[in-house]
Protein backbone atom coordinates (compact mmCIF):
# COMPACT_ATOMS: atom_id res chain seq x y z
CA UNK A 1 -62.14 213.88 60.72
CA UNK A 2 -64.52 214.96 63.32
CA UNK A 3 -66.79 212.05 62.39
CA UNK A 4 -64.50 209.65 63.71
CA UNK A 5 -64.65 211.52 67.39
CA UNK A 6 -68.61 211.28 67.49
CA UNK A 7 -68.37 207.91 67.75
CA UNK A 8 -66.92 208.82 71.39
CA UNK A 9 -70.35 210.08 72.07
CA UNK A 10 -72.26 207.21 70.40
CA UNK A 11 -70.50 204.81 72.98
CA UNK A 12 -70.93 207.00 75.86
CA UNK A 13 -74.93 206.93 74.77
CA UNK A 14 -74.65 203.18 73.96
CA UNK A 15 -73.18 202.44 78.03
CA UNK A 16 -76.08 204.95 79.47
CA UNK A 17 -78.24 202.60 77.55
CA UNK A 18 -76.63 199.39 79.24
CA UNK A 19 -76.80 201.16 82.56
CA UNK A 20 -80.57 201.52 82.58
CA UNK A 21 -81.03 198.23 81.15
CA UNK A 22 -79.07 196.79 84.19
CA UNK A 23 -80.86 198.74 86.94
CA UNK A 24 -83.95 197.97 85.34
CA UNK A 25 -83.65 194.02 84.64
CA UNK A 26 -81.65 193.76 87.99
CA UNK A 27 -84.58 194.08 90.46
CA UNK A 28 -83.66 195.05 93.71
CA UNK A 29 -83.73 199.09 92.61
CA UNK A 30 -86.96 200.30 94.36
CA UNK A 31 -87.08 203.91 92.32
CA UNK A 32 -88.00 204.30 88.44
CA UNK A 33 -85.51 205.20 86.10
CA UNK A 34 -87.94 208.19 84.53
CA UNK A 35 -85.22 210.71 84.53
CA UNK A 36 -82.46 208.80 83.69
CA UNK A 37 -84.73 207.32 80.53
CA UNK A 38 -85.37 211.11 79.32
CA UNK A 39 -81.67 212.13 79.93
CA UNK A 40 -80.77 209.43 77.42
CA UNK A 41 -83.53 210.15 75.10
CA UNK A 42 -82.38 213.54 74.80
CA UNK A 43 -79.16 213.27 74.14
CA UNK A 44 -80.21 211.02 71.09
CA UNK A 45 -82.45 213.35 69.73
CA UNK A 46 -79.74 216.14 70.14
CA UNK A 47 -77.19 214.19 68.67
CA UNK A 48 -79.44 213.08 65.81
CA UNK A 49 -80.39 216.75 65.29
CA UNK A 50 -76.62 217.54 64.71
CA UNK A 51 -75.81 214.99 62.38
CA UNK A 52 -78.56 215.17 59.98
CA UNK A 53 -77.75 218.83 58.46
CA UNK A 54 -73.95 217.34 58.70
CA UNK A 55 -75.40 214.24 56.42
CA UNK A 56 -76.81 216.62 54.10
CA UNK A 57 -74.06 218.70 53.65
CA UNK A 58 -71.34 215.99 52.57
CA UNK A 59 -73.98 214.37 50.20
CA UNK A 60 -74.32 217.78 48.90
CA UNK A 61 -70.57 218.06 48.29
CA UNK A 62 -70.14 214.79 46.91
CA UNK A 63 -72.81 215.30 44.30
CA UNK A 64 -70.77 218.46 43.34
CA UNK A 65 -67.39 216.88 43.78
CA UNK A 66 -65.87 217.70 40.29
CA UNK A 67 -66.17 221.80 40.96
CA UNK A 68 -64.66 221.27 44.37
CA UNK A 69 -62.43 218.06 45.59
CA UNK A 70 -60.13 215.94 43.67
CA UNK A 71 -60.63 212.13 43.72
CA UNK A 72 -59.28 211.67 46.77
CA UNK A 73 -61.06 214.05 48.81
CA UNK A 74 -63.73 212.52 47.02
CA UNK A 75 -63.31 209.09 48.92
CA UNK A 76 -62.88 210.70 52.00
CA UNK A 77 -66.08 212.33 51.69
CA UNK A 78 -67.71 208.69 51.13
CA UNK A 79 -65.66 207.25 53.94
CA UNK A 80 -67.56 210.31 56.13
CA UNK A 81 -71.22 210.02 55.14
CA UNK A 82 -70.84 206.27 55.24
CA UNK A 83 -69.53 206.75 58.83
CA UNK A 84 -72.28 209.59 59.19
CA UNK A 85 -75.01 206.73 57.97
CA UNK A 86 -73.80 204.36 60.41
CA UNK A 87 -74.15 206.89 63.46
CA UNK A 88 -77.68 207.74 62.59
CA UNK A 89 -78.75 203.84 62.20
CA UNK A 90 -77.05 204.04 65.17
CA UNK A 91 -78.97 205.94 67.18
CA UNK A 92 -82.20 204.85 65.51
CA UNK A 93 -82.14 201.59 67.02
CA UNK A 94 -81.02 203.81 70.22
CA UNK A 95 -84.41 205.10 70.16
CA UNK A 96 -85.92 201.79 69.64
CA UNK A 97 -84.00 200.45 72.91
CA UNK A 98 -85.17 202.90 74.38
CA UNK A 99 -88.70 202.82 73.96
CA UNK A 100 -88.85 199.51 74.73
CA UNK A 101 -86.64 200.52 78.49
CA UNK A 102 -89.45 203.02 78.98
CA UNK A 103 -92.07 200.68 78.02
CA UNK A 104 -90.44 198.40 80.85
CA UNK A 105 -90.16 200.90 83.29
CA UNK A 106 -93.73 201.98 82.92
CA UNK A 107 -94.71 198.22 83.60
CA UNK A 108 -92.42 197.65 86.36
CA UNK A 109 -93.94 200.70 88.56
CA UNK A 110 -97.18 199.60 87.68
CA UNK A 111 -96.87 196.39 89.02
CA UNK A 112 -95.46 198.45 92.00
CA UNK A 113 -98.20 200.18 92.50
CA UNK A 114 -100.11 196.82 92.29
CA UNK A 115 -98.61 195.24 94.74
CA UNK A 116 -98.87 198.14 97.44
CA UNK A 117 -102.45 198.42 96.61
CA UNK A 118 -102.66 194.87 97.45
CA UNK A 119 -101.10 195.26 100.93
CA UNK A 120 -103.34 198.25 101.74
CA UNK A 121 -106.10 196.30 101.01
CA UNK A 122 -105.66 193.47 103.32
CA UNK A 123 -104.70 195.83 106.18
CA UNK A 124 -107.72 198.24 105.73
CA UNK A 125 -110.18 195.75 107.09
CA UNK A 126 -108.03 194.98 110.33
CA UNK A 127 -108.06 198.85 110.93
CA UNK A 128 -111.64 199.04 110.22
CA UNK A 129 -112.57 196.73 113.23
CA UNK A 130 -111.26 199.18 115.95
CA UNK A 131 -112.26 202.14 114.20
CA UNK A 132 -115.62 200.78 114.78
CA UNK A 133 -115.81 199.55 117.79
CA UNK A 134 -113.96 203.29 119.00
CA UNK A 135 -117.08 205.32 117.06
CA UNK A 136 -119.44 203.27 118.68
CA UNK A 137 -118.72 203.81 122.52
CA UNK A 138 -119.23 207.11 124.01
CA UNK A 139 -116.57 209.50 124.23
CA UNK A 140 -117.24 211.12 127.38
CA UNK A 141 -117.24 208.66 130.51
CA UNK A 142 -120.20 209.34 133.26
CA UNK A 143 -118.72 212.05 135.74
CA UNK A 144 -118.75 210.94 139.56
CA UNK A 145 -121.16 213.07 141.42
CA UNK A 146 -119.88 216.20 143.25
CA UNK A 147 -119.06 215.13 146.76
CA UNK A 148 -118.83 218.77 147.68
CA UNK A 149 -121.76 219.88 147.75
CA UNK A 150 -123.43 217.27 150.03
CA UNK A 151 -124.99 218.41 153.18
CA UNK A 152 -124.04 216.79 156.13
């Protein structure tokens, strides 16, 4: 059934997931993962959105199995919105994980933004020193007198 092939796209979201978390507990990436966060938390929510009126339509045929299915279909039907069940918990804790990643990512380009902060700050006072010193002194130096127009 064509619950079985989601499952493709519930691993495909699961190794995004493990992507991000490795570029962002790694280190030695200098950019934020923003984009690659939201691409993720899309595709959950879009996913999500497609299986929950799929949910409610097998529940809805299993509580009116005896006009439509035999017993067998019957178990299928279970077999499906158990699998359908599992892919939402699924991607609820998805959206957990990733709350938390974003929640990380926030912190680690804050702490970014610390530390250059922190290196502008010591170098602003050695710049301020010749600033200084260049305001104070005249910008114009003394012209030498016209030797032209001496009378000999």
């Amino acid at each position: 059934m064509a619950v079985v092939r989601m499952f493709r796209t519930l691993y495909r979201i699961a190794r995004d997931i493990k992507n991000i978390e490795g570029i962002l507990f790694e280190g030695d990436t200098e950019e934020d993962q923003i984009r690659d966060i939201q691409t993720v938390k899309k595709n959950i929510i879009n996913f999500k959105s497609l299986l929950e009126p799929l949910e409610e339509l097998v529940e809805e045929m299993i509580g009116q199995h005896g006009k439509y299915i035999d017993r067998s279909g019957e178990e299928d039907l279970d077999d499906s919105l158990d699998k359908l069940k599992k892919l939402t918990n699924k991607l609820d804790n998805f959206r957990d994980t990733m709350s938390l990643l974003t929640e990380t990512n926030e912190l680690l380009i804050a702490r970014s933004t610390n530390q250059t902060i922190k290196i502008l700050t010591v170098v602003t006072p050695f710049l301020l020193v010749p600033t200084v010193s260049v305001s104070s002194t005249p910008l114009t130096l003394p012209t030498p007198p016209d030797v032209s127009s001496r009378s000999d």
